[in-house]
Protein backbone atom coordinates (compact mmCIF):
# COMPACT_ATOMS: atom_id res chain seq x y z
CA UNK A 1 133.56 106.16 128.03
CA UNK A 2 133.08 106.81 124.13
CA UNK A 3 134.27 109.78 122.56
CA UNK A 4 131.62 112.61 122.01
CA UNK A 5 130.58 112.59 118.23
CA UNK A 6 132.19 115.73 116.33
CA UNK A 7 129.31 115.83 114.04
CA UNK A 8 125.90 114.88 115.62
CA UNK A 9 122.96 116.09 114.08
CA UNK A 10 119.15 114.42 115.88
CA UNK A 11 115.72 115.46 114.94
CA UNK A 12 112.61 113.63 116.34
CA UNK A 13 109.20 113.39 115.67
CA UNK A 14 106.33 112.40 118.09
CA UNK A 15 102.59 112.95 116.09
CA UNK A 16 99.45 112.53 118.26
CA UNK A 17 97.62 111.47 114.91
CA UNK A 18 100.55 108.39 115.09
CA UNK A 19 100.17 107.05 118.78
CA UNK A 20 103.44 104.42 119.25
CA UNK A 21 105.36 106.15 116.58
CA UNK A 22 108.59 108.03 116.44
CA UNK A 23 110.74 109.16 113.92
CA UNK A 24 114.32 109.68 114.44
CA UNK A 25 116.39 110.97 111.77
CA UNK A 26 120.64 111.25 113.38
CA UNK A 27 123.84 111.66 111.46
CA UNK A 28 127.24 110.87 113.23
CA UNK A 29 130.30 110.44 112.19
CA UNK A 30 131.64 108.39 115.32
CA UNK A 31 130.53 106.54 117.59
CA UNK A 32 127.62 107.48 119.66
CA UNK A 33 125.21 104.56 121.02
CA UNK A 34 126.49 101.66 123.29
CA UNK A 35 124.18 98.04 122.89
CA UNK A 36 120.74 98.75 124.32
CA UNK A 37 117.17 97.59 122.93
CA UNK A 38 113.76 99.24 122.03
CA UNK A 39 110.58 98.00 122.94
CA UNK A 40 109.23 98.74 120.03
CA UNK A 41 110.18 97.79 115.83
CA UNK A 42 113.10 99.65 114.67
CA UNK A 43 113.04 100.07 110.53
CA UNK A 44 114.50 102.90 108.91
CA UNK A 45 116.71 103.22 105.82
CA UNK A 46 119.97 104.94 105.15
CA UNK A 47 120.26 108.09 103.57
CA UNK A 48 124.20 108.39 103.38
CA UNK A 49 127.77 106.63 104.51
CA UNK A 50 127.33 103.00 106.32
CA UNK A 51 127.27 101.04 109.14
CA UNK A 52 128.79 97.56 110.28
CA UNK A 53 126.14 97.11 112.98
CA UNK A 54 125.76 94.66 116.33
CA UNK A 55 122.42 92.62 116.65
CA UNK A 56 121.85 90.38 119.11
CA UNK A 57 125.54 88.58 118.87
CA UNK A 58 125.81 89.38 114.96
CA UNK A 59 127.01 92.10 112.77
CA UNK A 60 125.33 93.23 110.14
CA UNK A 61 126.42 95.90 107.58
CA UNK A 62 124.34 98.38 105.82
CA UNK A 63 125.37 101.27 103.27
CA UNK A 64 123.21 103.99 101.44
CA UNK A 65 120.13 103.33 100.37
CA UNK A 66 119.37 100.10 102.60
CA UNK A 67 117.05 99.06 105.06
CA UNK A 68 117.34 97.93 108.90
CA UNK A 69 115.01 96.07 110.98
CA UNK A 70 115.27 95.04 114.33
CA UNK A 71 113.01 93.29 116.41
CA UNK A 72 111.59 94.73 119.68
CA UNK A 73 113.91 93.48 122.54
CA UNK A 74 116.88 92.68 120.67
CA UNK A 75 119.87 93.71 121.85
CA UNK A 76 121.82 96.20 119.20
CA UNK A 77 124.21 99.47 118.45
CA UNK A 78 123.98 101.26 115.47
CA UNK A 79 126.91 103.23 114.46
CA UNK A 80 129.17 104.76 111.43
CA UNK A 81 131.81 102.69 110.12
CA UNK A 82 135.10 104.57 111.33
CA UNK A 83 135.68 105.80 107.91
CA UNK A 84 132.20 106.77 107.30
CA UNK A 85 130.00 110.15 107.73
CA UNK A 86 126.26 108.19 108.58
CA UNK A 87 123.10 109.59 108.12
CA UNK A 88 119.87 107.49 108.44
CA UNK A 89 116.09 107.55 109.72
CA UNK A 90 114.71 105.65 111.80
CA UNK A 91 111.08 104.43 113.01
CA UNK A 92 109.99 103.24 115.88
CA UNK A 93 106.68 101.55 115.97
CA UNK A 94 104.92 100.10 118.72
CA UNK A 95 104.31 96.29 117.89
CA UNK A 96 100.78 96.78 118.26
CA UNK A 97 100.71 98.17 114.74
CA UNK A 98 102.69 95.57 113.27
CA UNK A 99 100.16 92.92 115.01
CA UNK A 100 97.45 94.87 113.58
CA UNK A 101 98.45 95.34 110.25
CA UNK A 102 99.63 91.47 109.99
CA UNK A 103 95.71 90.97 110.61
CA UNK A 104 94.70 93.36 107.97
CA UNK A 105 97.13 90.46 105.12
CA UNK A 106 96.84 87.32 106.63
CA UNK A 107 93.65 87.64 109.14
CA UNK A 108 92.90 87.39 112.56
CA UNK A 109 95.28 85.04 114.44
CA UNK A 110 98.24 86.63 112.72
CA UNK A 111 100.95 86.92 115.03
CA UNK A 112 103.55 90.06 115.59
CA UNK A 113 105.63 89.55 112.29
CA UNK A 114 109.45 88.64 112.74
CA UNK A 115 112.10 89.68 110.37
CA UNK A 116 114.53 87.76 110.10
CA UNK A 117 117.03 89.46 107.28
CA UNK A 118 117.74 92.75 109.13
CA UNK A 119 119.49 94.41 105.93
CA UNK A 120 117.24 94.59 102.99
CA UNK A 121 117.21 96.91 99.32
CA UNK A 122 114.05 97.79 98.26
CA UNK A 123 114.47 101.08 97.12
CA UNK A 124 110.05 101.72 96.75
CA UNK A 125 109.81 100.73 100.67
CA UNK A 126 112.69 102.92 101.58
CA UNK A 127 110.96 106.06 99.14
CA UNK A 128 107.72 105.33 101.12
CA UNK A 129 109.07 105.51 104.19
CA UNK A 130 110.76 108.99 103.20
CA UNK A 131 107.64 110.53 102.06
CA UNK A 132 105.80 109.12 105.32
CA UNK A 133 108.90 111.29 107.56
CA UNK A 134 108.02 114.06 105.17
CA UNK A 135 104.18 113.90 105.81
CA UNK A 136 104.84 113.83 109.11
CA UNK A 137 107.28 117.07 109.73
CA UNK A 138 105.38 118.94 107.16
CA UNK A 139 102.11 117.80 109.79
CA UNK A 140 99.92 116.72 106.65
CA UNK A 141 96.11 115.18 107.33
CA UNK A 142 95.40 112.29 109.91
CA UNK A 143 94.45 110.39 106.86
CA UNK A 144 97.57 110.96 104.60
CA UNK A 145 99.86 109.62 108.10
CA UNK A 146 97.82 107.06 108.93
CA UNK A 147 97.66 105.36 105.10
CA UNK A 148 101.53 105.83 104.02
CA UNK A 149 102.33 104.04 107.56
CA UNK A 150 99.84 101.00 107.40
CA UNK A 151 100.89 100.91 103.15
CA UNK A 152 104.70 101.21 104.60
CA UNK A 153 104.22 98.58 107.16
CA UNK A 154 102.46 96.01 104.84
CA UNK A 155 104.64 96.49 102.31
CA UNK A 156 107.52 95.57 105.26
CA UNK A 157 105.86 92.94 106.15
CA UNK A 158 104.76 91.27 102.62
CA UNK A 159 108.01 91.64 101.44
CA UNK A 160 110.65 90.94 104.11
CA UNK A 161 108.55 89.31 107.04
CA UNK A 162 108.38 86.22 108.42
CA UNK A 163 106.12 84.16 108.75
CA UNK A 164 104.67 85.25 105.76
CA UNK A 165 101.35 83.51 104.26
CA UNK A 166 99.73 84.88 100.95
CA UNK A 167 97.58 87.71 102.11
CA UNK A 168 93.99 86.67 102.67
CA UNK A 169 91.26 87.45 100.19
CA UNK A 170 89.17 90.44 101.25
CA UNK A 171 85.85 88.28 102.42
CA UNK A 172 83.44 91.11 103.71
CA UNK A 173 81.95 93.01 101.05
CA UNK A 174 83.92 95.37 98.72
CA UNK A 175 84.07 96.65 94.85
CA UNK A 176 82.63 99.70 93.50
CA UNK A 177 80.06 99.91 96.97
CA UNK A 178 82.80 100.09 98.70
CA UNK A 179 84.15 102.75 96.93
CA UNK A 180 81.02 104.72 97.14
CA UNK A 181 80.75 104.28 100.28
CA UNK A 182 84.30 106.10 101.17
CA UNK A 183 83.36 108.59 98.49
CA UNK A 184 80.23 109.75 99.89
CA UNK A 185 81.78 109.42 103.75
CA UNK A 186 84.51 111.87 102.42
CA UNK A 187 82.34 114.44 100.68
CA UNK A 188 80.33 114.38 103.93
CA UNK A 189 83.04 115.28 106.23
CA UNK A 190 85.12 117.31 103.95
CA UNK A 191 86.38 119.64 106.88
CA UNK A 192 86.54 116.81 109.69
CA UNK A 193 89.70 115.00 111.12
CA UNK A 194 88.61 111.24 109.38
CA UNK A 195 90.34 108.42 110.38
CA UNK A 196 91.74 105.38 108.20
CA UNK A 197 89.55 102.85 110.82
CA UNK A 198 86.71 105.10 110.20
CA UNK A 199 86.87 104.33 106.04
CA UNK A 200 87.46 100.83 106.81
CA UNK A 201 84.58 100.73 108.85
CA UNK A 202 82.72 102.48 105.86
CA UNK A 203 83.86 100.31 103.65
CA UNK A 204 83.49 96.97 105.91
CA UNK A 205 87.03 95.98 104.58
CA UNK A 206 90.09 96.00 106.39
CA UNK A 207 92.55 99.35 106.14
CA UNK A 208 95.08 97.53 103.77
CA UNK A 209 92.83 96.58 101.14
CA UNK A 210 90.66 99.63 101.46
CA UNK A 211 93.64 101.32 100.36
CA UNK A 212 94.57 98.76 97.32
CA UNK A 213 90.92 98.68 96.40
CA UNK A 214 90.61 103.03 96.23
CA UNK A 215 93.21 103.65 94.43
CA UNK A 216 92.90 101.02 91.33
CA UNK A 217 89.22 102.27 91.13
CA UNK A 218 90.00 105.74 91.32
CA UNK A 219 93.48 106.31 90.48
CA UNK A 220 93.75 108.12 94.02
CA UNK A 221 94.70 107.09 97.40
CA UNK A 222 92.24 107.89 100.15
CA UNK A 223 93.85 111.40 101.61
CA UNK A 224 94.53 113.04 98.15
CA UNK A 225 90.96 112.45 97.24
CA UNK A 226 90.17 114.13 100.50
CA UNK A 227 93.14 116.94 99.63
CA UNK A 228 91.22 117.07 96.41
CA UNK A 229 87.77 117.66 97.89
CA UNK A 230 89.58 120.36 99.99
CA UNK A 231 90.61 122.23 97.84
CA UNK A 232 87.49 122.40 95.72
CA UNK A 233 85.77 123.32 98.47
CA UNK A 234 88.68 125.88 99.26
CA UNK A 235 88.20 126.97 95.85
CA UNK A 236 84.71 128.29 96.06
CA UNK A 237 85.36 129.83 99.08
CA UNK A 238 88.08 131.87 97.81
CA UNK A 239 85.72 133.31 94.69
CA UNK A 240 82.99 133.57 97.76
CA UNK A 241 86.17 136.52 98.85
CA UNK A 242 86.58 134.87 102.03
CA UNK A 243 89.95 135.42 103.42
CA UNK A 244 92.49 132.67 103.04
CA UNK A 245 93.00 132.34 106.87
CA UNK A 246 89.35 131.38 107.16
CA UNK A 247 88.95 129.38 104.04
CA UNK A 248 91.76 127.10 106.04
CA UNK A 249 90.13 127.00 109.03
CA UNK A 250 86.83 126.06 106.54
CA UNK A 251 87.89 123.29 104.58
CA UNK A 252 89.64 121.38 107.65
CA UNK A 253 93.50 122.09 107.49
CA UNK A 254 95.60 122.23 110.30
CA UNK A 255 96.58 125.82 109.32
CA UNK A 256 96.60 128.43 107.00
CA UNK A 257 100.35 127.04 105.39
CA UNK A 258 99.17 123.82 105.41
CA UNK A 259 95.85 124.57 102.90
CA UNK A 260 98.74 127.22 100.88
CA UNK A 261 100.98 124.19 100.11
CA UNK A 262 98.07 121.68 99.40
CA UNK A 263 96.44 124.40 97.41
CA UNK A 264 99.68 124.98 95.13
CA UNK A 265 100.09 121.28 94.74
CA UNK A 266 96.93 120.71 93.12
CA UNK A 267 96.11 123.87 91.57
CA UNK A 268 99.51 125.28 90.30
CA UNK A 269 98.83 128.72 92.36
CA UNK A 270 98.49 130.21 96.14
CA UNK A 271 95.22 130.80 97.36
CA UNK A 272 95.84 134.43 97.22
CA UNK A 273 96.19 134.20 93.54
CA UNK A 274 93.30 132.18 93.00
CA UNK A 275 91.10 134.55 95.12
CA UNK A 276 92.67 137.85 93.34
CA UNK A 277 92.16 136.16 89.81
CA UNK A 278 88.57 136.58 90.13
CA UNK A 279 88.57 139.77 91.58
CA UNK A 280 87.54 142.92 88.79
């Protein structure tokens, strides 16, 4: 048998707003997995040291700052280079959201994208999938989760997939009525749990381009214009004197923390301060 790692540090994440997903984020410093295989996608990036990695046969190295796939069923072991402290994240997606996504680019008889260079750079894929670990430990909105993974995935796919067409043209409807239509279906349910399917159904355009078409029309993805309509709505509340515990439950956020931090991000204060402020 191996020797037991003298430095082993594992955290894992498992969000019921993510079904098929989980997050793994390790750091070893020797040896600690023998060949085995995932049914799902493994792609994850590496935050420090390196790796000289087995994949099906091969060996692949990766150092800081690059990207791993692997395939579901491929046979592999990830480990530190014997010299090397290795710390890396890693996620673990069910295929069916690589299948569906694929749809989303290249339409409906896409098939379950390959990926067949299984050390890439691309630093703004690697910073996305950080922020989507961070969204996901810090338990942000259903929305904010569900739109940095599809945005993560197709920008995986689109850049380092295979096969690869040109992404489809959007051919349902979409423009500024589009828009609108997500607009008004967020003001609506300011306090509700939305989905990204239930915008795209809004929309009649698939998730991906929902997302492209939002932002260049409003300068805002989907879940910070529903942050943003949050904590308006949070903000009237507070000069109402309700007390921040229920002005969280109010405007739809998991908890009263979660509204805090969202509140500081886009006002610059705590909601305490912003409800004191007014008071004489």
């Amino acid at each position: 048998m191996g020797k037991t790692p003298t430095n082993r540090q594992v955290r894992f994440w498992r969000d019921p707003d993510l079904p098929g997903v989980e997050v793994r984020r390790s750091s070893y410093n020797e040896e600690a997995f023998r060949p085995h295989v995932h049914d799902a996608y493994s792609i994850g990036f590496i935050e420090h040291g390196r790796t000289t990695f087995e994949l099906d046969g091969g060996l692949h190295a990766a150092s800081v700052g690059e990207l791993v796939f692997i395939g579901p069923g491929l046979v592999h072991a990830c480990n530190p280079d014997p010299d090397s402290d290795m710390a890396y994240t890693m996620f673990y997606v069910a295929p069916s959201w690589l299948t569906a996504v694929a749809r989303d680019l290249f339409g409906p008889d896409a098939t379950p994208p390959r990926f067949p260079r299984p050390v890439a750079s691309d630093r703004q894929l690697a910073d996305h999938l950080r922020e989507l670990r961070e969204a996901i430990a810090d338990n942000e909105g259903r929305l904010e989760k569900e739109s940095r993974l599809v945005q993560a995935l197709a920008d995986a796919i689109t850049r380092h997939g295979s096969p690869g067409p040109a992404p489809v043209p959007e051919a349902r409807p979409g423009g500024p009525d589009a828009v609108r239509a997500v607009r008004g279906y967020l003001a609506d349910r300011v306090a509700e749990k939305v989905s990204l399917d239930e915008l795209s159904a809004a929309a009649s355009m698939s998730r991906y381009h929902l997302l492209r078409v939002f932002q260049a029309a409003t300068g805002l993805s989907p879940h910070a214009y529903q942050n943003q309509l949050r904590v308006d709505l949070g903000k009237r509340l507070l000069a109402e004197g309700l007390p921040v515990s229920r002005v969280a439950v109010e405007t739809g956020f998991a908890d009263q923390s979660h509204f805090s931090r969202v509140f500081r991000r886009y006002t610059g204060a705590t909601p305490g301060q912003y409800r004191d402020s007014g008071l004489s």
